[in-house]
C-alpha atoms as a PDB file:
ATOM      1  CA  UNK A   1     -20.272  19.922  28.971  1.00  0.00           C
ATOM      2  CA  UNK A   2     -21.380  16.436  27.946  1.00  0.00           C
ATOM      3  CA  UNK A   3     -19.707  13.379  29.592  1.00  0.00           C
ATOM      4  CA  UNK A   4     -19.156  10.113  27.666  1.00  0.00           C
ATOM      5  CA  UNK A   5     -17.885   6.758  29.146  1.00  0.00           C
ATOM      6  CA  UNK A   6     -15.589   4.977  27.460  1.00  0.00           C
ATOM      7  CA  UNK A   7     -14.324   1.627  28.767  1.00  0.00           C
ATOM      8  CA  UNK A   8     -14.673   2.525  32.222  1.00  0.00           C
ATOM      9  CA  UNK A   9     -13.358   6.290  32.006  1.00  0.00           C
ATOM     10  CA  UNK A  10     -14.650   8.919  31.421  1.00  0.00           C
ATOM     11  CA  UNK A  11     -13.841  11.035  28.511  1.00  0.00           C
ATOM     12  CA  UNK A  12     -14.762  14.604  28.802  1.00  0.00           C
ATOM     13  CA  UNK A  13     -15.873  16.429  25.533  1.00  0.00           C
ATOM     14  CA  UNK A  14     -16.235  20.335  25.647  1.00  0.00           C
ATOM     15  CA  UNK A  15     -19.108  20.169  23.039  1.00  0.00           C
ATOM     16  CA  UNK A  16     -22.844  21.744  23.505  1.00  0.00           C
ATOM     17  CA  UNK A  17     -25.432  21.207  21.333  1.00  0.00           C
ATOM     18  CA  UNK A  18     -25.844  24.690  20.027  1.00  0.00           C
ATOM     19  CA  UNK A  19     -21.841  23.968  18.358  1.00  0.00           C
ATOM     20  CA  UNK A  20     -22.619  24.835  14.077  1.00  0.00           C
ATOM     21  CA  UNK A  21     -19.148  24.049  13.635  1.00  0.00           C
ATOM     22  CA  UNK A  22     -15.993  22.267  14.733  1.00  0.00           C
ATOM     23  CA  UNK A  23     -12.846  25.134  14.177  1.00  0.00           C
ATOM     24  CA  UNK A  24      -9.302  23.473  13.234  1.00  0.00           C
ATOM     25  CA  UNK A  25      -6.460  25.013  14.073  1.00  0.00           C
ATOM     26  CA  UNK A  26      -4.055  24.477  11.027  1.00  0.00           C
ATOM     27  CA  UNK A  27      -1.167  23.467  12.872  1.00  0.00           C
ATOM     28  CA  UNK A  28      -2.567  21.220  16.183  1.00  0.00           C
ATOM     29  CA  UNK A  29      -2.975  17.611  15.627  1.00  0.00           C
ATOM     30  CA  UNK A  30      -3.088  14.385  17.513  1.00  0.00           C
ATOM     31  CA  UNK A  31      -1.358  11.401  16.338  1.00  0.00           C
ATOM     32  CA  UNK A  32      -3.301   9.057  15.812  1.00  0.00           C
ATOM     33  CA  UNK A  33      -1.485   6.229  17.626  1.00  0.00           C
ATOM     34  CA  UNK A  34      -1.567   8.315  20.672  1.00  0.00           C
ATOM     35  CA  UNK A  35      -4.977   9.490  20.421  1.00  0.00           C
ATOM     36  CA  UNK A  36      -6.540   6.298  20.553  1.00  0.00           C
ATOM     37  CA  UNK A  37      -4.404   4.944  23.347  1.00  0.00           C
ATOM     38  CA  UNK A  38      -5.985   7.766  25.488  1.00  0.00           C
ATOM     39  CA  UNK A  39      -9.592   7.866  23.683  1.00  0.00           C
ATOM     40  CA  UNK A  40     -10.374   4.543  21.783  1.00  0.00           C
ATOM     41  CA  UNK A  41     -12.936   4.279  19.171  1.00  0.00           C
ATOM     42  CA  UNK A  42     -16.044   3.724  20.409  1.00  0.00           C
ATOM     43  CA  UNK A  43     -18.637   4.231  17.721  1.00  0.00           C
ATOM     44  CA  UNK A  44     -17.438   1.015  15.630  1.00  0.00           C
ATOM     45  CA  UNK A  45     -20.364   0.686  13.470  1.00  0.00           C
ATOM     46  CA  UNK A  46     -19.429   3.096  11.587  1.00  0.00           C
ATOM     47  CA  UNK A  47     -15.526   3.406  12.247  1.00  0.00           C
ATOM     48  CA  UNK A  48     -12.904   1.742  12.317  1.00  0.00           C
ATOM     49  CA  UNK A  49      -8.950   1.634  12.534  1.00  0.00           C
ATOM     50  CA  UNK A  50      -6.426   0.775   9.296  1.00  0.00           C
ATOM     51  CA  UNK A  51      -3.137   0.362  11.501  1.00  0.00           C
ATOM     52  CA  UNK A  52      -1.495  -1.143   7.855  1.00  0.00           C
ATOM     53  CA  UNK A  53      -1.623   2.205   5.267  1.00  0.00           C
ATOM     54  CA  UNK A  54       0.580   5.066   7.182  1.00  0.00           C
ATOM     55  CA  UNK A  55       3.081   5.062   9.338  1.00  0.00           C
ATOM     56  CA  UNK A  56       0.468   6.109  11.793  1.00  0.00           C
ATOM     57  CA  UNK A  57      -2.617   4.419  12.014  1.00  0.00           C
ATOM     58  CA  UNK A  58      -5.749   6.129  10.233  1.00  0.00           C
ATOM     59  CA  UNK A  59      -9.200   6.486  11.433  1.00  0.00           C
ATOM     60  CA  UNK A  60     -11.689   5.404   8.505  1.00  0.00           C
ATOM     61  CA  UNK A  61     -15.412   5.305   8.267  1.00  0.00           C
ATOM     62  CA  UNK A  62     -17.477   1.933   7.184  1.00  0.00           C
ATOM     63  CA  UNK A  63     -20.171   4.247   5.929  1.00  0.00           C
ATOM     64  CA  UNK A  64     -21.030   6.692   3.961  1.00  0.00           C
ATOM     65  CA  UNK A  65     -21.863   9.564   5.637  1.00  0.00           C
ATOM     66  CA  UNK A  66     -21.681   8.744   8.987  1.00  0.00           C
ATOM     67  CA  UNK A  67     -23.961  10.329  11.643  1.00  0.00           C
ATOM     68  CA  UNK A  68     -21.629  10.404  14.601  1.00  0.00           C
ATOM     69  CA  UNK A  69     -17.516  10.324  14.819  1.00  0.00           C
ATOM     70  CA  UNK A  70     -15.750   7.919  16.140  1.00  0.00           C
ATOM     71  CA  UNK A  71     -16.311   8.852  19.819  1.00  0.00           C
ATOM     72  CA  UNK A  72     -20.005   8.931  19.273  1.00  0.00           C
ATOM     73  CA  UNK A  73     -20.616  12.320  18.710  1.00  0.00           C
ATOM     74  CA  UNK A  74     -22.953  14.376  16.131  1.00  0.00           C
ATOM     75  CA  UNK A  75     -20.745  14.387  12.332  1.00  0.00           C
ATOM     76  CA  UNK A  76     -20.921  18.220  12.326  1.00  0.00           C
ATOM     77  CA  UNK A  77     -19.448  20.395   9.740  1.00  0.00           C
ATOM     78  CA  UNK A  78     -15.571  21.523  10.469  1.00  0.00           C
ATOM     79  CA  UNK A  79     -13.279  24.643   8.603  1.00  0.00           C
ATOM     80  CA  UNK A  80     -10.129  26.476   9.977  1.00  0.00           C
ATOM     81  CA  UNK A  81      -9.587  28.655  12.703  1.00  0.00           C
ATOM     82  CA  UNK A  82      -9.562  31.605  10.405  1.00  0.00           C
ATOM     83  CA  UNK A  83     -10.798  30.389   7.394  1.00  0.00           C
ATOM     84  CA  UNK A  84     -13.765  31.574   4.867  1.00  0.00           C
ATOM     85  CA  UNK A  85     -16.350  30.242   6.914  1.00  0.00           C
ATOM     86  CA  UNK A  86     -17.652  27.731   5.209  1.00  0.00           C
ATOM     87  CA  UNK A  87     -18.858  24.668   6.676  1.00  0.00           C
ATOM     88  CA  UNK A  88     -17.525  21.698   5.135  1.00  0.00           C
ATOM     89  CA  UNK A  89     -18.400  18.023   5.868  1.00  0.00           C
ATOM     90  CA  UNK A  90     -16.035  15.422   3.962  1.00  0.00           C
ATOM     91  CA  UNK A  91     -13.467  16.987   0.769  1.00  0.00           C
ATOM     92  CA  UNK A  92     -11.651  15.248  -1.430  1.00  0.00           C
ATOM     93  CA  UNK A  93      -7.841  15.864  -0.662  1.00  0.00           C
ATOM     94  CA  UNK A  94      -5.698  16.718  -3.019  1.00  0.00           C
ATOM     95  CA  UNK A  95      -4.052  13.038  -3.477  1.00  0.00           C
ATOM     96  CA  UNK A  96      -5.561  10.001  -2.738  1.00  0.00           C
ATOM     97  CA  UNK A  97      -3.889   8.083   0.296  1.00  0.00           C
ATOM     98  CA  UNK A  98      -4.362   4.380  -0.592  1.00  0.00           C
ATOM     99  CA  UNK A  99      -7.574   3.889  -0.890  1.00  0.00           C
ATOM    100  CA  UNK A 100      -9.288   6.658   0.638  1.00  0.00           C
ATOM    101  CA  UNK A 101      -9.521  10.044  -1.015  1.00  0.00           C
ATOM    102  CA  UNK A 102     -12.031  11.825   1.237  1.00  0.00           C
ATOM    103  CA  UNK A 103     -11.796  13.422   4.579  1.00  0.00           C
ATOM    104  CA  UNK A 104     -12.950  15.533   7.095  1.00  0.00           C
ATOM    105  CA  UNK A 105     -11.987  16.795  10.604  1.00  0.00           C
ATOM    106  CA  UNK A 106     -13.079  16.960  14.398  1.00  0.00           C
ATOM    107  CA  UNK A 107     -10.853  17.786  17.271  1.00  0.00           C
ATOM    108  CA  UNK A 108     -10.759  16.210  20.983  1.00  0.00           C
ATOM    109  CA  UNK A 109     -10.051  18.110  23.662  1.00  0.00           C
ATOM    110  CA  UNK A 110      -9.786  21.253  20.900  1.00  0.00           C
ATOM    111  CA  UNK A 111      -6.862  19.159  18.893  1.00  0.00           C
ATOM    112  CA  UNK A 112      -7.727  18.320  15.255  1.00  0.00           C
ATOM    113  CA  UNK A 113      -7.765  14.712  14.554  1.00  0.00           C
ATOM    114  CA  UNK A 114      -8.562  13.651  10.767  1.00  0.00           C
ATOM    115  CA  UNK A 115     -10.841  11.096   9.663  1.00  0.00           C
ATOM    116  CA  UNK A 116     -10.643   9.048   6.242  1.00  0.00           C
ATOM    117  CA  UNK A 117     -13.432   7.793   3.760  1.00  0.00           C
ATOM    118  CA  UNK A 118     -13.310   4.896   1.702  1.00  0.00           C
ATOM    119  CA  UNK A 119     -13.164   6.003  -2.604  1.00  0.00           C
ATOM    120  CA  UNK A 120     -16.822   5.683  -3.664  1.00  0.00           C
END
């Protein structure tokens, strides 16, 4: 179990370091609004939040690739509870939402949040 502090809490992260893969389940998500009231960003060199493109505020990266999510974490590959077993990193969804058309996944406290990049 690693323990991270986040403006004076402490945010517990089931996570070890042998983890190859973060596993989504397809139908578990946080909204966003109410994720970050309970776990704010805290890596914001390379995140941060657009509050103006959904009705729910998206989390988007200011790099890249970057090397840790949003809660400071390793980037490690995601897929689906169930899925083929791939390991993916960041996809390019089917439609573009405004101007981000990649994304990826991680999960806090083993619910799926999704994270936005930038179009290239």
């Amino acid at each position: 179990m690693t323990f991270y502090k986040i403006l004076g809490r402490v945010l517990v992260l089931r996570m070890s370091d042998k983890v190859e893969k973060v596993l989504i389940d397809g139908g578990i998500a946080w909204r966003v609004d109410e994720l970050l009231d309970k776990y704010p960003i805290a890596n914001i060199d390379e995140w941060k939040i657009d509050g103006v493109s959904n009705k729910y505020p998206m989390i988007v990266s200011t790099v890249a690739n970057p090397k840790f999510d949003p809660w400071g974490r390793p980037t490690i590959p995601w897929n689906f509870k169930g899925g083929d077993g791939n390991k993916y990193n960041w996809i390019k969804g089917s439609m573009p939402v405004k101007d981000y058309e990649r994304f990826r996944y991680t999960t806090i406290e083993a619910i799926a949040v999704k994270l936005w990049m930038k179009k290239a």
